[in-house]
Protein backbone atom coordinates (compact mmCIF):
# COMPACT_ATOMS: atom_id res chain seq x y z
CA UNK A 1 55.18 275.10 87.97
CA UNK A 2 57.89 272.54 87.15
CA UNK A 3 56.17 271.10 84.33
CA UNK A 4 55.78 274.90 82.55
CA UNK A 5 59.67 275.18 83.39
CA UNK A 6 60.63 271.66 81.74
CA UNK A 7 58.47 272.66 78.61
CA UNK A 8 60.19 275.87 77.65
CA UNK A 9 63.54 273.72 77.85
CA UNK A 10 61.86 270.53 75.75
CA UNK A 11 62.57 270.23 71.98
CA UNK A 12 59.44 269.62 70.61
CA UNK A 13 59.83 270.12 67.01
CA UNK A 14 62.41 270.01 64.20
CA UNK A 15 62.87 273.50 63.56
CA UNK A 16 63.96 273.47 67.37
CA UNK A 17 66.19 270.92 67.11
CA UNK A 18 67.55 272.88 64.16
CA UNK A 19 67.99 275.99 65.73
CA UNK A 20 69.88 273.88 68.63
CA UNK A 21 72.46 272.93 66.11
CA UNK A 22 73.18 276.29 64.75
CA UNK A 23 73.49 277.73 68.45
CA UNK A 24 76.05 275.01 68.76
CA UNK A 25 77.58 275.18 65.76
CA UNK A 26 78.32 278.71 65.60
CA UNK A 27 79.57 278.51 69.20
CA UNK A 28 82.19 275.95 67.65
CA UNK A 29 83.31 277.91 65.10
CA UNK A 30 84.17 280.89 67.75
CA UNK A 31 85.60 278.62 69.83
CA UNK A 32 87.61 277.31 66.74
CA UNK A 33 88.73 280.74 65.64
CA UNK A 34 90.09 281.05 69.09
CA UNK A 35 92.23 277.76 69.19
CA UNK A 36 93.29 278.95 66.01
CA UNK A 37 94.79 282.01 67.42
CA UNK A 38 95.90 280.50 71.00
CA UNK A 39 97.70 277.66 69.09
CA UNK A 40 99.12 278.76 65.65
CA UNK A 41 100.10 276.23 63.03
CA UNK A 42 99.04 272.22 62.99
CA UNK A 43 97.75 272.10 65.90
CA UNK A 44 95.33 274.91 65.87
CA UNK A 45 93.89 273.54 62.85
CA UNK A 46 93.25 270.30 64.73
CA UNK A 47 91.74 271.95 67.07
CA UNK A 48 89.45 274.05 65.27
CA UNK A 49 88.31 270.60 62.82
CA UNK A 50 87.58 268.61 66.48
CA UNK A 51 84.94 271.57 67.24
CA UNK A 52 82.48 271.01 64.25
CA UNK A 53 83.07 267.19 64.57
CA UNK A 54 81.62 267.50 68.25
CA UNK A 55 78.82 269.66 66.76
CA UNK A 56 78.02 266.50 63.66
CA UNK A 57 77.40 264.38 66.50
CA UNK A 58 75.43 266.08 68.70
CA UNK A 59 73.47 267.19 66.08
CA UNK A 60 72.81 263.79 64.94
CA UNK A 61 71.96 262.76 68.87
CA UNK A 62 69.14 265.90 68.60
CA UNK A 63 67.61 264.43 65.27
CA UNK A 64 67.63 260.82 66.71
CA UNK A 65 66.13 261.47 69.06
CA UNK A 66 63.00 264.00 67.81
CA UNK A 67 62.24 260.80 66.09
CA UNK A 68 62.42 258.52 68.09
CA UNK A 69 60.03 260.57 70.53
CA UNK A 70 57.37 260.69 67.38
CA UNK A 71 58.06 256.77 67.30
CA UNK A 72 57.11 256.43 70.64
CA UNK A 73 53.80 258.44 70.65
């Protein structure tokens, strides 16, 4: 029953790791928009460019590691 429960929470295939990053990336934007309005000016701005960056390398952790998973089988 634990192994059906890990599967539906694996990453199996590109297009999942793809849809991963959107989730996360449009989460960042919101989140952006909202630092943008809690902290006008410079430093919302700041904020709101840290939030993709976070979202480049997580995506890039996802990808890496899809193939290095095919690699290994």
């Amino acid at each position: 029953m634990l192994t059906r429960l890990k599967n539906l929470f694996t990453i199996k295939s590109k297009f999942e790791a793809f849809l991963v990053i959107y989730g996360l990336a449009v989460g960042a934007v919101e989140r952006g928009f909202h630092y943008m309005q809690l902290y006008p000016g410079i430093a919302g701005k700041l904020m709101f460019a840290v939030c993709p960056i976070a979202v480049f390398m997580a995506g890039t952790r996802i990808l890496d590691s899809i193939d290095a998973d095919r690699e290994v089988r």
